[in-house]
Protein backbone atom coordinates (compact mmCIF):
# COMPACT_ATOMS: atom_id res chain seq x y z
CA UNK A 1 -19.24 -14.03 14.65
CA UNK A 2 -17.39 -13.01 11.42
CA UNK A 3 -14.83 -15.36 9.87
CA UNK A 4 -11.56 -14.12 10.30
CA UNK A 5 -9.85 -16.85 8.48
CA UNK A 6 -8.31 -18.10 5.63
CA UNK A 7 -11.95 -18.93 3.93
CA UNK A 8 -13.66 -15.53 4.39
CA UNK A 9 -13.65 -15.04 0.71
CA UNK A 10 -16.82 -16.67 -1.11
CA UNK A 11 -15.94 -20.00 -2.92
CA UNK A 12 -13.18 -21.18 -0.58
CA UNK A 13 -13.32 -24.30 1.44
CA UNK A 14 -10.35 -25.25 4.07
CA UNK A 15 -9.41 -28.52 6.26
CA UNK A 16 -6.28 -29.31 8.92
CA UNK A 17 -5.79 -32.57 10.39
CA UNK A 18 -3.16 -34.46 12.03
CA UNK A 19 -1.71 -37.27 9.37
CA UNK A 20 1.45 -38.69 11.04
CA UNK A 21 4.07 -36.65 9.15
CA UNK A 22 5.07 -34.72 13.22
CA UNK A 23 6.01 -37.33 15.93
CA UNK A 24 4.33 -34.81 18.58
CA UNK A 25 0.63 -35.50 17.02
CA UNK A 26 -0.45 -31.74 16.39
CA UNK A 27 -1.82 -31.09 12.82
CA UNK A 28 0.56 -31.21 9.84
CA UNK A 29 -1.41 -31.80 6.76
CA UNK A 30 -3.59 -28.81 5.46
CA UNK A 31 -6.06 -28.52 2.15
CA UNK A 32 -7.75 -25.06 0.82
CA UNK A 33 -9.89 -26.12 -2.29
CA UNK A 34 -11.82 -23.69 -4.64
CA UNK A 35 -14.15 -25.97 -6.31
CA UNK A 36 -14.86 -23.36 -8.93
CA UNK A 37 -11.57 -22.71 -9.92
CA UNK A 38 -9.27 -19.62 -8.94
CA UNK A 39 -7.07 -17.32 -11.16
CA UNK A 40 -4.01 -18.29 -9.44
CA UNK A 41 -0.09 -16.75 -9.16
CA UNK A 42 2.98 -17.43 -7.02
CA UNK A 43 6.59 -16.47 -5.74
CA UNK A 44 8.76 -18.78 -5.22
CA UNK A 45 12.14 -19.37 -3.40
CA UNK A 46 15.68 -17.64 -5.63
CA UNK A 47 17.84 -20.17 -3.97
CA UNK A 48 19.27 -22.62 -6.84
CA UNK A 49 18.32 -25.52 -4.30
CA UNK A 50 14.02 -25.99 -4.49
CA UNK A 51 12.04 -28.83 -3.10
CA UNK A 52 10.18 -31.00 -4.86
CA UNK A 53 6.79 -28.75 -4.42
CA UNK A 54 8.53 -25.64 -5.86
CA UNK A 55 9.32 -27.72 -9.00
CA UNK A 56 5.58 -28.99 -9.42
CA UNK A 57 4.01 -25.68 -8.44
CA UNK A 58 5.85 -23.95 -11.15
CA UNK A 59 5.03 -25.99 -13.53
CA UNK A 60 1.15 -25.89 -12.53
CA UNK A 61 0.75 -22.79 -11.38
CA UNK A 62 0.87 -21.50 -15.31
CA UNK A 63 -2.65 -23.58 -15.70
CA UNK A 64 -5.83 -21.57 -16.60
CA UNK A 65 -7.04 -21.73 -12.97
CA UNK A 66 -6.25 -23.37 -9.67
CA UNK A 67 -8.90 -26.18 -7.78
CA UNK A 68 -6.52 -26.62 -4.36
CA UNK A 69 -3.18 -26.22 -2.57
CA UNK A 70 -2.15 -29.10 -0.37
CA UNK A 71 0.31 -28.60 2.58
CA UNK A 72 2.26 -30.74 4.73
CA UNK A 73 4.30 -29.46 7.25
CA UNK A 74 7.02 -31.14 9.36
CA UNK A 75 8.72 -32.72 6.59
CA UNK A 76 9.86 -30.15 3.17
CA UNK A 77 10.67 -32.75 0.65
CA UNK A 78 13.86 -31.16 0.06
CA UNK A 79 17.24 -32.59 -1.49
CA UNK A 80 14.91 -35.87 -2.10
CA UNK A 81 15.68 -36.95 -5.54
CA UNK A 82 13.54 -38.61 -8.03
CA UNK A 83 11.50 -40.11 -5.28
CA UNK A 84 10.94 -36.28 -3.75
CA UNK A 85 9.50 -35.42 -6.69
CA UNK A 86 7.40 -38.67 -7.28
CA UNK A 87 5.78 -37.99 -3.95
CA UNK A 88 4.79 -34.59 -5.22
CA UNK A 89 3.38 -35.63 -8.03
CA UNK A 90 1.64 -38.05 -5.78
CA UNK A 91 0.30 -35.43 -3.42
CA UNK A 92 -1.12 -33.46 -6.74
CA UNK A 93 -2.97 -36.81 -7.63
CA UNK A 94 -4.16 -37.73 -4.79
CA UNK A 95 -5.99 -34.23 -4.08
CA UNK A 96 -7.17 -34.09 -7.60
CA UNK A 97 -8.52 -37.86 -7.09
CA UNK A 98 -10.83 -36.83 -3.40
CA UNK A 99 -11.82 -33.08 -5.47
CA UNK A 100 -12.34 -34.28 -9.01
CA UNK A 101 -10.27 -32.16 -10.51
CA UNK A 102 -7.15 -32.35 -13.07
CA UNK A 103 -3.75 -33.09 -11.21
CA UNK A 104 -2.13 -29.84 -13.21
CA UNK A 105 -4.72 -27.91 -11.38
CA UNK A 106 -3.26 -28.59 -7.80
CA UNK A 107 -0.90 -26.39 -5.97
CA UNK A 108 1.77 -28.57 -3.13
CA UNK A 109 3.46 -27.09 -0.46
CA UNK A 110 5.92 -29.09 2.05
CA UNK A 111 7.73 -27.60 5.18
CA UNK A 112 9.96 -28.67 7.88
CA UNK A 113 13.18 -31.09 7.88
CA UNK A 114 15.28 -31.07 5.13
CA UNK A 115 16.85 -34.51 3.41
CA UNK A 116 14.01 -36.92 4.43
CA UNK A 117 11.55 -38.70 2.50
CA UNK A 118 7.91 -38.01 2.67
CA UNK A 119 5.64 -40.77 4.87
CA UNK A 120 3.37 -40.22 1.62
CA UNK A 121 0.76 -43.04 2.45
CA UNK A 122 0.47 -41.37 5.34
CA UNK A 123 0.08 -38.04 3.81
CA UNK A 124 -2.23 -39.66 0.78
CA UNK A 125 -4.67 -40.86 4.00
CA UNK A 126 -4.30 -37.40 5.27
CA UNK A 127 -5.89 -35.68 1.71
CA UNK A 128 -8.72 -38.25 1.57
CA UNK A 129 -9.84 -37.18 4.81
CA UNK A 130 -9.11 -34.18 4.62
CA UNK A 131 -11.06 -34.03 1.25
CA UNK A 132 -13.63 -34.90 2.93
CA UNK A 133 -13.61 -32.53 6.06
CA UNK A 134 -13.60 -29.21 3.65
CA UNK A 135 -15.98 -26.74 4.86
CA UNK A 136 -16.20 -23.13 4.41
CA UNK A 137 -16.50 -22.38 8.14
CA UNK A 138 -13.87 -20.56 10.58
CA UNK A 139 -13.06 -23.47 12.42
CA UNK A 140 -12.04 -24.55 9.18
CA UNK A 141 -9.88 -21.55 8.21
CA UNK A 142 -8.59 -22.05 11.37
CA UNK A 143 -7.67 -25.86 11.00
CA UNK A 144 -5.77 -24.75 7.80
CA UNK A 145 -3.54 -22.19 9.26
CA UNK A 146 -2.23 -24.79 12.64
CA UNK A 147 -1.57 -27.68 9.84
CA UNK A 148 0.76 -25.22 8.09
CA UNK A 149 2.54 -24.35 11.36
CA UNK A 150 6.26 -25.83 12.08
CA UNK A 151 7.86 -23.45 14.68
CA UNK A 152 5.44 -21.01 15.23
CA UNK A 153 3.59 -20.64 18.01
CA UNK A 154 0.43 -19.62 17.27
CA UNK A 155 -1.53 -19.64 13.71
CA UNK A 156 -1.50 -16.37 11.81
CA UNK A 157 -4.18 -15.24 9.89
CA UNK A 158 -5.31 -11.97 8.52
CA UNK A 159 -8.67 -10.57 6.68
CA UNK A 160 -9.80 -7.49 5.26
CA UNK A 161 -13.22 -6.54 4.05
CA UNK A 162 -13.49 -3.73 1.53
CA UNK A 163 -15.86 -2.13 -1.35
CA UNK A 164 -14.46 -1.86 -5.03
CA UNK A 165 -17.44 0.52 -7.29
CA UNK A 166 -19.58 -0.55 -4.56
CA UNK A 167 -19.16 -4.04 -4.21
CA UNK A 168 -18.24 -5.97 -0.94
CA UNK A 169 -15.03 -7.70 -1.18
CA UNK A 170 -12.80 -9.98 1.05
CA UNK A 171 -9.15 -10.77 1.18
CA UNK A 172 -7.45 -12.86 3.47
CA UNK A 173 -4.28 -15.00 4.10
CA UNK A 174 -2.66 -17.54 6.54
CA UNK A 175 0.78 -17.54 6.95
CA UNK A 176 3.42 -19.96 8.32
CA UNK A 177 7.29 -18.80 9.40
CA UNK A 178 8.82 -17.70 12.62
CA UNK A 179 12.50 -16.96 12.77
CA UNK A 180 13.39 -17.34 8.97
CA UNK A 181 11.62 -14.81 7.65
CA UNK A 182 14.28 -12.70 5.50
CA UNK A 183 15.43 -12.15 2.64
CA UNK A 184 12.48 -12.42 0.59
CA UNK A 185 10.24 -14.01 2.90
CA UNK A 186 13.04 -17.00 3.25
CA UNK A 187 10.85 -20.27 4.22
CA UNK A 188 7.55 -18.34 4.98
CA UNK A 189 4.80 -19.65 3.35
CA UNK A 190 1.79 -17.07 2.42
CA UNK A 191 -0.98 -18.05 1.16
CA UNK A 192 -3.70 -15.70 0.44
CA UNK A 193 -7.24 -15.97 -0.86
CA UNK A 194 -9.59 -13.16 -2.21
CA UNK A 195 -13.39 -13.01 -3.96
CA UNK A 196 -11.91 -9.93 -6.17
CA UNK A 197 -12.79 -10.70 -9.88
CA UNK A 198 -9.17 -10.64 -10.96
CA UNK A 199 -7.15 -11.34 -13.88
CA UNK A 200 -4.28 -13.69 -14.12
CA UNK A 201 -2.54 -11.34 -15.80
CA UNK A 202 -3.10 -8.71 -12.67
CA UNK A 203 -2.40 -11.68 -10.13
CA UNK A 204 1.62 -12.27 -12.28
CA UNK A 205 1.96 -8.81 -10.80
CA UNK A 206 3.22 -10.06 -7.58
């Protein structure tokens, strides 16, 4: 059966698991790794008001290439303070500690309630075994795109398989975001991987 998830592209690995961050026990913590490195680019929110991952990921994302993107969801480390963004910078070390990779080459995400501190030993638990559940399988992909969820109600994934001069490429994404959706995508979070050979350069296009 053909992988229809977030780690169709070669090179891409994916985990989900339940950490603790939601009280109801369904999967809130979610990794994607590229152990190879990715040319990497990202849009980010136009309010004046960013969480804590927004801040990290633009400073990061302007490194040579990307190793993983960590997501939690249920909490979105928002109008947190110092301590916010010392649990993001936590979340970026912790990943880079279970990959092997530099911290600056780490990518955070958080989503969900607004004003509340991260459980982050819970979520630091959550990466290590996480870390250690990456696989490139569907089941995988899969695991990602629930751990992203907050109130959807079902994952959503899509993939594409294409040929550029005769070679056979992939694209895919998982998405999270229900209701607030607009303007500009709003709180949705996209995250999209691909096995194109592509510049960073073409990538700042978006």
């Amino acid at each position: 059966m053909a992988n229809n998830t977030i780690t169709a592209p070669k090179g891409f690995l994916a985990a989900g698991l339940h950490c603790g961050v939601k009280k109801s026990g369904k999967s809130d913590l979610a990794l994607l790794a590229c152990p190879t490195g990715a040319k990497a680019a990202a849009v980010f929110t136009t309010n004046k008001v960013v969480s804590a991952a927004v801040q990290v990921c633009k400073k990061h994302v302007k490194s040579a290439s990307i190793s993983a993107v960590v997501v939690n969801s249920g909490n979105a480390n928002t109008c947190t303070g110092k301590r916010g963004l010392a649990n993001a910078v936590k979340m970026c070390a912790e990943t880079a500690k279970r990959i092997e990779i530099d911290p600056h080459n780490v990518l955070i995400a958080s989503t969900g309630i607004i004003g509340e501190h991260l459980p982050i030993k819970k979520i630091t638990s959550g990466i290590s075994k996480a870390a250690a559940k990456l696989s490139a399988s569907s089941k995988a992909g899969l695991d990602f795109a629930e751990a992203i969820m907050t109130t959807d109600t079902k994952p959503k994934q899509a993939v594409r398989r294409f040929e550029i001069s005769g070679a056979k490429v992939t694209i895919a994404g998982a998405v999270k975001g229900a209701g607030m959706i607009a303007p500009n995508m709003a709180t949705t979070l996209c995250f999209i991987t691909t096995d194109v050979a592509i510049t960073k350069r073409a990538n700042s296009g978006l």
